[in-house]
PDB file of N, CA and C in Angstrom:
ATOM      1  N   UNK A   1       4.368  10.613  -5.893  1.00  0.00           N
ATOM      2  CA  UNK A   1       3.385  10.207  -4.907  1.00  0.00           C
ATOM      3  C   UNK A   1       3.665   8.756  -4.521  1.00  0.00           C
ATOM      4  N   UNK A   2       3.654   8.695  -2.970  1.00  0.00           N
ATOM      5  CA  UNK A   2       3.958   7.239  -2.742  1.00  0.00           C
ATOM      6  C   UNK A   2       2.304   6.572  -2.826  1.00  0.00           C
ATOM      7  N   UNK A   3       2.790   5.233  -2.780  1.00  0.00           N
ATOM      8  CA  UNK A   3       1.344   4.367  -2.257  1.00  0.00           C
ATOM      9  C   UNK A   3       0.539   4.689  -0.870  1.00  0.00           C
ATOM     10  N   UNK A   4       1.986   5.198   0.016  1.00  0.00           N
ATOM     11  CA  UNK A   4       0.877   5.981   1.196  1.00  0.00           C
ATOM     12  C   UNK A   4       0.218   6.861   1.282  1.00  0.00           C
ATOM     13  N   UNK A   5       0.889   8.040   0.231  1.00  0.00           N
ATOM     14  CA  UNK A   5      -0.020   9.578   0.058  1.00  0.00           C
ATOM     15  C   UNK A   5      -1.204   9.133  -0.425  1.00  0.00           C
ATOM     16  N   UNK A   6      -1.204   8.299  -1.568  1.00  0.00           N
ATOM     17  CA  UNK A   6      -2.503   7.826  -2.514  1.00  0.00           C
ATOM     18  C   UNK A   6      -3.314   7.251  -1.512  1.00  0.00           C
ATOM     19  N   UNK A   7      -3.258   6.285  -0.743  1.00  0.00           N
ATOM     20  CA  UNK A   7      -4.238   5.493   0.384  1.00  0.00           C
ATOM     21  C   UNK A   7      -4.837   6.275   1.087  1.00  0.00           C
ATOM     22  N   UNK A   8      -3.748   7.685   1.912  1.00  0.00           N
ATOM     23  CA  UNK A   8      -4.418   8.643   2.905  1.00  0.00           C
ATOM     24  C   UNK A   8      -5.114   9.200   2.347  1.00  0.00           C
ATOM     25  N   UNK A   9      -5.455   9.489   1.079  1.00  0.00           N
ATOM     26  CA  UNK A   9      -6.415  10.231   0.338  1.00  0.00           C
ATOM     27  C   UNK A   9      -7.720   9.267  -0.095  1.00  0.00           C
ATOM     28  N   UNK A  10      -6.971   8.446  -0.416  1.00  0.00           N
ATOM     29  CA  UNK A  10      -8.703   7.242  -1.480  1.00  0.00           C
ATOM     30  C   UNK A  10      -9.346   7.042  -0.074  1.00  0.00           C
ATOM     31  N   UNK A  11      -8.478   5.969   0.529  1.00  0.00           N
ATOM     32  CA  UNK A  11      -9.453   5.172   1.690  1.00  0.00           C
ATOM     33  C   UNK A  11     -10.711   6.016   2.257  1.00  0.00           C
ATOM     34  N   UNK A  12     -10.343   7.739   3.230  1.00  0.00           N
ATOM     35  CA  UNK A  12     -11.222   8.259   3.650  1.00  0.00           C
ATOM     36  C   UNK A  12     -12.780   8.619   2.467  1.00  0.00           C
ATOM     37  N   UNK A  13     -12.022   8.882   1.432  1.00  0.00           N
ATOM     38  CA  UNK A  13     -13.451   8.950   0.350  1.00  0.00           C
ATOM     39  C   UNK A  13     -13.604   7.753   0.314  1.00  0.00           C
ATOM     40  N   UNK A  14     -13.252   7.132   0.172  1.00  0.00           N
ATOM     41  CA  UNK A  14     -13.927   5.541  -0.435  1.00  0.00           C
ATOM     42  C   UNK A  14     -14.593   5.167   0.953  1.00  0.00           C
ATOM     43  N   UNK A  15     -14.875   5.309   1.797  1.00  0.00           N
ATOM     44  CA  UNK A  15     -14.967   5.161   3.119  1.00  0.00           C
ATOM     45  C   UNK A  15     -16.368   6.139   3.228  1.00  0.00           C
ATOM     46  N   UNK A  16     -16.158   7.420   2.804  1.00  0.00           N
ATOM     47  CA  UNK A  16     -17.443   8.064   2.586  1.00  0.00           C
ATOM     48  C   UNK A  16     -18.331   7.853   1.623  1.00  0.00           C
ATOM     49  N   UNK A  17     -17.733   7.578   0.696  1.00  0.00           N
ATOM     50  CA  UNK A  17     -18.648   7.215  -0.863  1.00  0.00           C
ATOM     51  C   UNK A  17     -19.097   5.871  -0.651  1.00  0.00           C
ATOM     52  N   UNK A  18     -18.739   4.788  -0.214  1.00  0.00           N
ATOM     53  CA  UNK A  18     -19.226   3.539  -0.379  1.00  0.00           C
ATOM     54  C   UNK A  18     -19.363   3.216   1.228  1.00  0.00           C
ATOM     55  N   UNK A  19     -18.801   3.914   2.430  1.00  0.00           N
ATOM     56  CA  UNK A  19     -18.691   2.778   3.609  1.00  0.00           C
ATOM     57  C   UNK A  19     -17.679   2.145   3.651  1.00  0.00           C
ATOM     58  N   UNK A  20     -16.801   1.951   2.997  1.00  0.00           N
ATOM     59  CA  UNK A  20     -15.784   0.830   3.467  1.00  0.00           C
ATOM     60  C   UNK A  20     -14.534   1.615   3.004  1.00  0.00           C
ATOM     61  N   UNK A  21     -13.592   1.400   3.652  1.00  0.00           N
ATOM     62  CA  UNK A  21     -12.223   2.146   3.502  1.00  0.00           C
ATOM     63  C   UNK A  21     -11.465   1.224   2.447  1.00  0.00           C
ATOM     64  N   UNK A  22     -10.681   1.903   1.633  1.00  0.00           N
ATOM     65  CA  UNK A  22      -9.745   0.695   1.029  1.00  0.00           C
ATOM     66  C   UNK A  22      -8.278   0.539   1.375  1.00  0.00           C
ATOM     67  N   UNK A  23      -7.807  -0.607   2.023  1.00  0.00           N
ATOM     68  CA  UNK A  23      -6.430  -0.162   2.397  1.00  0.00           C
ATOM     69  C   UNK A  23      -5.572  -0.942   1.426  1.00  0.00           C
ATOM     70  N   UNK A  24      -3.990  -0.453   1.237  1.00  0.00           N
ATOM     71  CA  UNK A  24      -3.017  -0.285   0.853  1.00  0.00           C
ATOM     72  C   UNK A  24      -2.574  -1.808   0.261  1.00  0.00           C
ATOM     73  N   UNK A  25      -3.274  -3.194   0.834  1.00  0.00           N
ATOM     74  CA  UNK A  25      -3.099  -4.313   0.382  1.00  0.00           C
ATOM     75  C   UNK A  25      -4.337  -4.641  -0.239  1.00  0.00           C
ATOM     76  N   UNK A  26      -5.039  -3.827  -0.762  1.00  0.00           N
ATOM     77  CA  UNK A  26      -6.257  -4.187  -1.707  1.00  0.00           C
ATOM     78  C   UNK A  26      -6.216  -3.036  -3.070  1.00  0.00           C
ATOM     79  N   UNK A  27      -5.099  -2.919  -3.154  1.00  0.00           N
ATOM     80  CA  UNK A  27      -4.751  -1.352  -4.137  1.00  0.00           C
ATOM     81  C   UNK A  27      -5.130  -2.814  -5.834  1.00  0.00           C
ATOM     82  N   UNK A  28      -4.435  -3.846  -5.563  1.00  0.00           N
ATOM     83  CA  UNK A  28      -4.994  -4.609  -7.012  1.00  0.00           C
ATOM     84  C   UNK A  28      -6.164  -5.212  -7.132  1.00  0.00           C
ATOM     85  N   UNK A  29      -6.770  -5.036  -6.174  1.00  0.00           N
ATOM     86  CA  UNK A  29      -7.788  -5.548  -6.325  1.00  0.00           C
ATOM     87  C   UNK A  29      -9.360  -4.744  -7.080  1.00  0.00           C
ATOM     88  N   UNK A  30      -9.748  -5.734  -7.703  1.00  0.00           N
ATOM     89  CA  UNK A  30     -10.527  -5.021  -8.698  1.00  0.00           C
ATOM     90  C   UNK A  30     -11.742  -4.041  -7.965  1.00  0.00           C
ATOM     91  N   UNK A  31     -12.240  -2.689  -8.358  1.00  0.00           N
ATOM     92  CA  UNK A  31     -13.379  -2.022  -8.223  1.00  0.00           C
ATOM     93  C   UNK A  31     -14.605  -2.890  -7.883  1.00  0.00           C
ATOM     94  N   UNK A  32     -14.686  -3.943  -8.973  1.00  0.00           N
ATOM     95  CA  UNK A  32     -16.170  -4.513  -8.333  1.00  0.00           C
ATOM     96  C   UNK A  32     -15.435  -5.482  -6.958  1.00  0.00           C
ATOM     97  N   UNK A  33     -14.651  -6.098  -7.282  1.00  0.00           N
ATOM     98  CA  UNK A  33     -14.270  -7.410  -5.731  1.00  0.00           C
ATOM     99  C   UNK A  33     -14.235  -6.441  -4.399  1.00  0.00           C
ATOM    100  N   UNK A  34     -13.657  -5.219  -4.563  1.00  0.00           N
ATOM    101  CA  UNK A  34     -14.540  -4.082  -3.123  1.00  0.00           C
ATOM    102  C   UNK A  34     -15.395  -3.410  -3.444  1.00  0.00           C
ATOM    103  N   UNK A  35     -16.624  -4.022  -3.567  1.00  0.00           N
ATOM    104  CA  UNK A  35     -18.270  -3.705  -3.929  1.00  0.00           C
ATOM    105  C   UNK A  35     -18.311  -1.823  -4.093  1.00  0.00           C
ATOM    106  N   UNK A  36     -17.385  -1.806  -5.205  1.00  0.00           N
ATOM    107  CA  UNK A  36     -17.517  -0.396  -5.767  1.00  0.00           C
ATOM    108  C   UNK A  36     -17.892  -0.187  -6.834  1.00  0.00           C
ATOM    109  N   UNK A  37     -19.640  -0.133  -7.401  1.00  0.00           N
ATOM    110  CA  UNK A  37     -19.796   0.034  -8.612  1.00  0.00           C
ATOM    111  C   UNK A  37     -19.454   1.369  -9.290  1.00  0.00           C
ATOM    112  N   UNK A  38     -19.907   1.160 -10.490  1.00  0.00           N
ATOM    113  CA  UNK A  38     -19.622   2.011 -11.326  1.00  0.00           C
ATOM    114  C   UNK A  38     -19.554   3.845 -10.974  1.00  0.00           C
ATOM    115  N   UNK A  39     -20.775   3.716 -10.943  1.00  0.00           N
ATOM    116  CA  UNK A  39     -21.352   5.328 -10.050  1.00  0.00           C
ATOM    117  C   UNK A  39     -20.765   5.948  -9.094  1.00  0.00           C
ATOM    118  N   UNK A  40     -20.137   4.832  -8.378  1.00  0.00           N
ATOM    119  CA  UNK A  40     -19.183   5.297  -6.785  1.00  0.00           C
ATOM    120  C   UNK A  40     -18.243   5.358  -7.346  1.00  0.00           C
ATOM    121  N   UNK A  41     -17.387   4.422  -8.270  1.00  0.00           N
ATOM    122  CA  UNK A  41     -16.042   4.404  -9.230  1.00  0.00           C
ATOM    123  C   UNK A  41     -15.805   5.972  -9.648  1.00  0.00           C
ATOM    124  N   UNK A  42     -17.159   6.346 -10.394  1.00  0.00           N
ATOM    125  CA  UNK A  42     -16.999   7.768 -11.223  1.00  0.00           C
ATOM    126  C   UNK A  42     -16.441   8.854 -10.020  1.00  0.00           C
ATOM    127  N   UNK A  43     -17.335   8.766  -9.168  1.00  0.00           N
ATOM    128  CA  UNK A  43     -16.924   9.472  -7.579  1.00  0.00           C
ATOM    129  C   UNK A  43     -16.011   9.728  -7.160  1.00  0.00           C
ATOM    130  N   UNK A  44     -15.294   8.796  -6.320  1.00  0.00           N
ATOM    131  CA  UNK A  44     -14.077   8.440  -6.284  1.00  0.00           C
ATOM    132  C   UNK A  44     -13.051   9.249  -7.449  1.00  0.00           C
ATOM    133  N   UNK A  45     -12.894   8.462  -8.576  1.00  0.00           N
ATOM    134  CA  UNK A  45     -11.939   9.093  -9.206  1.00  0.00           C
ATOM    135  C   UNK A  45     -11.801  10.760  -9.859  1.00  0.00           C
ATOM    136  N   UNK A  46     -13.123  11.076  -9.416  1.00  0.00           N
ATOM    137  CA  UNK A  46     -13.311  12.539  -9.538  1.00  0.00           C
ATOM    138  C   UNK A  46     -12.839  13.183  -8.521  1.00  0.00           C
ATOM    139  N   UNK A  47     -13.117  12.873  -7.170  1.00  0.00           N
ATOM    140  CA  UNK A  47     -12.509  13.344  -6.012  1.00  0.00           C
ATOM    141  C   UNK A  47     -11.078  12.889  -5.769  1.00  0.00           C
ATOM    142  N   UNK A  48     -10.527  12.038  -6.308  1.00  0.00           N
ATOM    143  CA  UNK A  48      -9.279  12.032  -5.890  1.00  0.00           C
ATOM    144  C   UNK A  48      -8.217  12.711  -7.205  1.00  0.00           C
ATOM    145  N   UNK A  49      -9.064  13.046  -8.316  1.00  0.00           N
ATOM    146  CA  UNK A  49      -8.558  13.787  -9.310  1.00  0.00           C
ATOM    147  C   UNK A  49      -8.156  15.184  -8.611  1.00  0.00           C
ATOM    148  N   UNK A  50      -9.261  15.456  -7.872  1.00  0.00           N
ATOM    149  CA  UNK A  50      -9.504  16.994  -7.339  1.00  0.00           C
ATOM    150  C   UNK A  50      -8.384  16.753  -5.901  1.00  0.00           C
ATOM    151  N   UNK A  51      -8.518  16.224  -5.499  1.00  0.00           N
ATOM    152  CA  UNK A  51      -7.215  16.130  -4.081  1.00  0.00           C
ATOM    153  C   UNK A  51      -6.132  16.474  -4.801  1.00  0.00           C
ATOM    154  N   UNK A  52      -5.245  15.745  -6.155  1.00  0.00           N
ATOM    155  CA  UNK A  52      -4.199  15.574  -6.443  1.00  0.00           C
ATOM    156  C   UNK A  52      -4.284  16.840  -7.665  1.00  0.00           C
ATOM    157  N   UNK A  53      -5.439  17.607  -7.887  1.00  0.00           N
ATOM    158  CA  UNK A  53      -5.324  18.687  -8.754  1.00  0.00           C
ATOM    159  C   UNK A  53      -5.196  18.472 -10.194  1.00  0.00           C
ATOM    160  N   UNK A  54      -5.194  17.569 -10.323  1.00  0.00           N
ATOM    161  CA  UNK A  54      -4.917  16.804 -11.993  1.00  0.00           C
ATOM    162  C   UNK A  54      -6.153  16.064 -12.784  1.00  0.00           C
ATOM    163  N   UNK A  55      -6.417  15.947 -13.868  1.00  0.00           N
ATOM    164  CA  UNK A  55      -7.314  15.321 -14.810  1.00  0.00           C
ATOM    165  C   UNK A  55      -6.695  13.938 -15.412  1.00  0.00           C
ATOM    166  N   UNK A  56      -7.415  13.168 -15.985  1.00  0.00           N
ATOM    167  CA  UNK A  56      -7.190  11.827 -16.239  1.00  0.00           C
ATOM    168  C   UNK A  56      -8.067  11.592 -17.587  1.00  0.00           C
ATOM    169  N   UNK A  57      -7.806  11.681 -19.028  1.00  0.00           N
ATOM    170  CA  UNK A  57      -8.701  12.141 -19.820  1.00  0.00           C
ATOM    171  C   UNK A  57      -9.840  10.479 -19.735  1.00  0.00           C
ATOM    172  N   UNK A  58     -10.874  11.231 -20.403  1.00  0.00           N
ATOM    173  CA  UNK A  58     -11.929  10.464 -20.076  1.00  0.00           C
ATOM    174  C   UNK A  58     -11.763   8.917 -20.869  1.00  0.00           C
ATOM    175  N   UNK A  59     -10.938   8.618 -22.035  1.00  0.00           N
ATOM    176  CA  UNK A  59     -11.013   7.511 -22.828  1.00  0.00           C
ATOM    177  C   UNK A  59      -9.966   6.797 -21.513  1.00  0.00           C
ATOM    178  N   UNK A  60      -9.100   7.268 -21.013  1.00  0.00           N
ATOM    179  CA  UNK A  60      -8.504   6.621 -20.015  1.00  0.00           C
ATOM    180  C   UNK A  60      -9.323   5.805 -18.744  1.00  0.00           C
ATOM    181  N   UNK A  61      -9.861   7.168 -18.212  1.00  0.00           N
ATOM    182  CA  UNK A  61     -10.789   6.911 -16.878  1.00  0.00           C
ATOM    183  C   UNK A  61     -11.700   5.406 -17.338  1.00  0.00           C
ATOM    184  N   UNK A  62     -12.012   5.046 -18.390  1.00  0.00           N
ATOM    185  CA  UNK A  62     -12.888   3.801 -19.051  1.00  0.00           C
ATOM    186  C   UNK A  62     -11.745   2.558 -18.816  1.00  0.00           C
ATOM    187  N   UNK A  63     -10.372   2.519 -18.703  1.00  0.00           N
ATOM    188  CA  UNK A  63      -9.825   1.414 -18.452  1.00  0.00           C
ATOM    189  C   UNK A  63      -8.945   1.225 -16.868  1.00  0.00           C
ATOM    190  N   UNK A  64      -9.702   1.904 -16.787  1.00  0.00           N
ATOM    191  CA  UNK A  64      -9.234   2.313 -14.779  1.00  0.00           C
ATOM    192  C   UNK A  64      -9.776   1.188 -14.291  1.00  0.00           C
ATOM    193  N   UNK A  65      -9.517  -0.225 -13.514  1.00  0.00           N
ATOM    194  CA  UNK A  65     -10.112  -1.592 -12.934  1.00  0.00           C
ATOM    195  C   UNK A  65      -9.926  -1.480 -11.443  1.00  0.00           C
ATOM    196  N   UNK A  66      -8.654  -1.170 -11.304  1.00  0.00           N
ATOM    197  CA  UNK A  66      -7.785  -1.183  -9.606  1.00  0.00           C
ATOM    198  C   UNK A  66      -7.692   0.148  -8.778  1.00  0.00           C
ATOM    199  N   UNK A  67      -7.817   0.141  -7.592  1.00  0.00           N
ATOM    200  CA  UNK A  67      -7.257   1.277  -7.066  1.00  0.00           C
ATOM    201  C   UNK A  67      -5.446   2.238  -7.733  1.00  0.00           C
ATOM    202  N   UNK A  68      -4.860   0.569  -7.432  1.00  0.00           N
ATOM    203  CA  UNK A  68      -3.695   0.651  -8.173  1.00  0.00           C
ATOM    204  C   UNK A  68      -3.811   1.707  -9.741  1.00  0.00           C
ATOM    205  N   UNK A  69      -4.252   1.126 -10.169  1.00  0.00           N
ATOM    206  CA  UNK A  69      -4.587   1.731 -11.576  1.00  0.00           C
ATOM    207  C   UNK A  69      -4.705   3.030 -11.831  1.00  0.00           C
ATOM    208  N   UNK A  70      -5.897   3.614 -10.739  1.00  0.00           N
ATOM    209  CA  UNK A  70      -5.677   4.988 -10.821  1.00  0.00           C
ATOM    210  C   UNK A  70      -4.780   5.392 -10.061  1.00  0.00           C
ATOM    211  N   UNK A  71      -4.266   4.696  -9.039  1.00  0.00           N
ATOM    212  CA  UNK A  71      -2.412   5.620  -8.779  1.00  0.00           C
ATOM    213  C   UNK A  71      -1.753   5.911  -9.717  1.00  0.00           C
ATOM    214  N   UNK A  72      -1.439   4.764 -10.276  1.00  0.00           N
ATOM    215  CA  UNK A  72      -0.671   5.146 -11.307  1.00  0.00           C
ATOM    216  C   UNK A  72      -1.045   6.349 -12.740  1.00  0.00           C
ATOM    217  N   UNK A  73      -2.225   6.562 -12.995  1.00  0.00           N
ATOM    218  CA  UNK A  73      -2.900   7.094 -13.764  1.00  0.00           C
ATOM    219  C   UNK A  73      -2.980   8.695 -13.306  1.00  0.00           C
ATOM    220  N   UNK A  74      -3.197   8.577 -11.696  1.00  0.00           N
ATOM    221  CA  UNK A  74      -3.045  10.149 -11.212  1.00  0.00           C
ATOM    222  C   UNK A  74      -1.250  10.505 -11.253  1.00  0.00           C
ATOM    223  N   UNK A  75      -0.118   9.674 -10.664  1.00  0.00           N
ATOM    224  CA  UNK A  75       0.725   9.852 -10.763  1.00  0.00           C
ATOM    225  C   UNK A  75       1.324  10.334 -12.307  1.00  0.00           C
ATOM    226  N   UNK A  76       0.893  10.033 -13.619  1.00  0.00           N
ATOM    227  CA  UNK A  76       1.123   9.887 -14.563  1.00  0.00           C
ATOM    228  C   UNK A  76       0.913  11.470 -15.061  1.00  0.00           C
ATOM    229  N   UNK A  77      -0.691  11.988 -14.175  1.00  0.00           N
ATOM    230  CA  UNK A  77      -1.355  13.067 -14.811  1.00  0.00           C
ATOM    231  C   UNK A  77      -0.513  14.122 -13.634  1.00  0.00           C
ATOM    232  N   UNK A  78      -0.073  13.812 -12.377  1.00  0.00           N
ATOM    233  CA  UNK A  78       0.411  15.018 -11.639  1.00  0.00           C
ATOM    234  C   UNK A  78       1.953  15.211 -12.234  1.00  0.00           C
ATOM    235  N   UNK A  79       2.779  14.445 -12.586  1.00  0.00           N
ATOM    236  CA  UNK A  79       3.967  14.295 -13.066  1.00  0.00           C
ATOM    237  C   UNK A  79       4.425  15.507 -14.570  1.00  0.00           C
ATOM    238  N   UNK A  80       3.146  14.859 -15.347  1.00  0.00           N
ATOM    239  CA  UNK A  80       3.102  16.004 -16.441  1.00  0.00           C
ATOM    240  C   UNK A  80       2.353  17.216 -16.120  1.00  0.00           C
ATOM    241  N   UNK A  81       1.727  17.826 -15.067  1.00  0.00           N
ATOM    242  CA  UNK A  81       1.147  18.698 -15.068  1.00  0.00           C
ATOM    243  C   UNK A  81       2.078  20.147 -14.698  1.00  0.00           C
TER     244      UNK A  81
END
């Protein structure tokens, strides 16, 4: 998965879940610095679990900070699946 497949997928949810899209030069930037709390966080990474068909076990999903982060974390879980 490139950084573009991952963006065409987050931004539009993140865009529905919170209002604001996230683009491709804010992938390090932390969950709270784009006013995404926790609750929308859980959201998000549930729905983009379900786009990419893969799970992310839950002691993981707890050190997820960046968009980045869960790219790499979904990439990690579609790779072995």
């Amino acid at each position: 998965m490139t950084e573009q497949e991952f963006i065409a997928v987050l931004a539009p949810l993140a865009e529905e879940i919170t209002g604001t899209a996230v683009s491709q030069d804010q992938l390090d930037a932390s969950f709270g610095d784009l006013d995404i709390d926790s609750l929308n966080q859980v959201e998000i990474i549930s729905r983009v679990e379900d786009e990419f068909d893969c799970r992310i076990e839950d002691s993981v999903l707890r050190t997820i900070r960046t968009p980045r982060g869960l790219m790499e974390h979904i990439s990690k879980a579609t790779a072995t699946a």
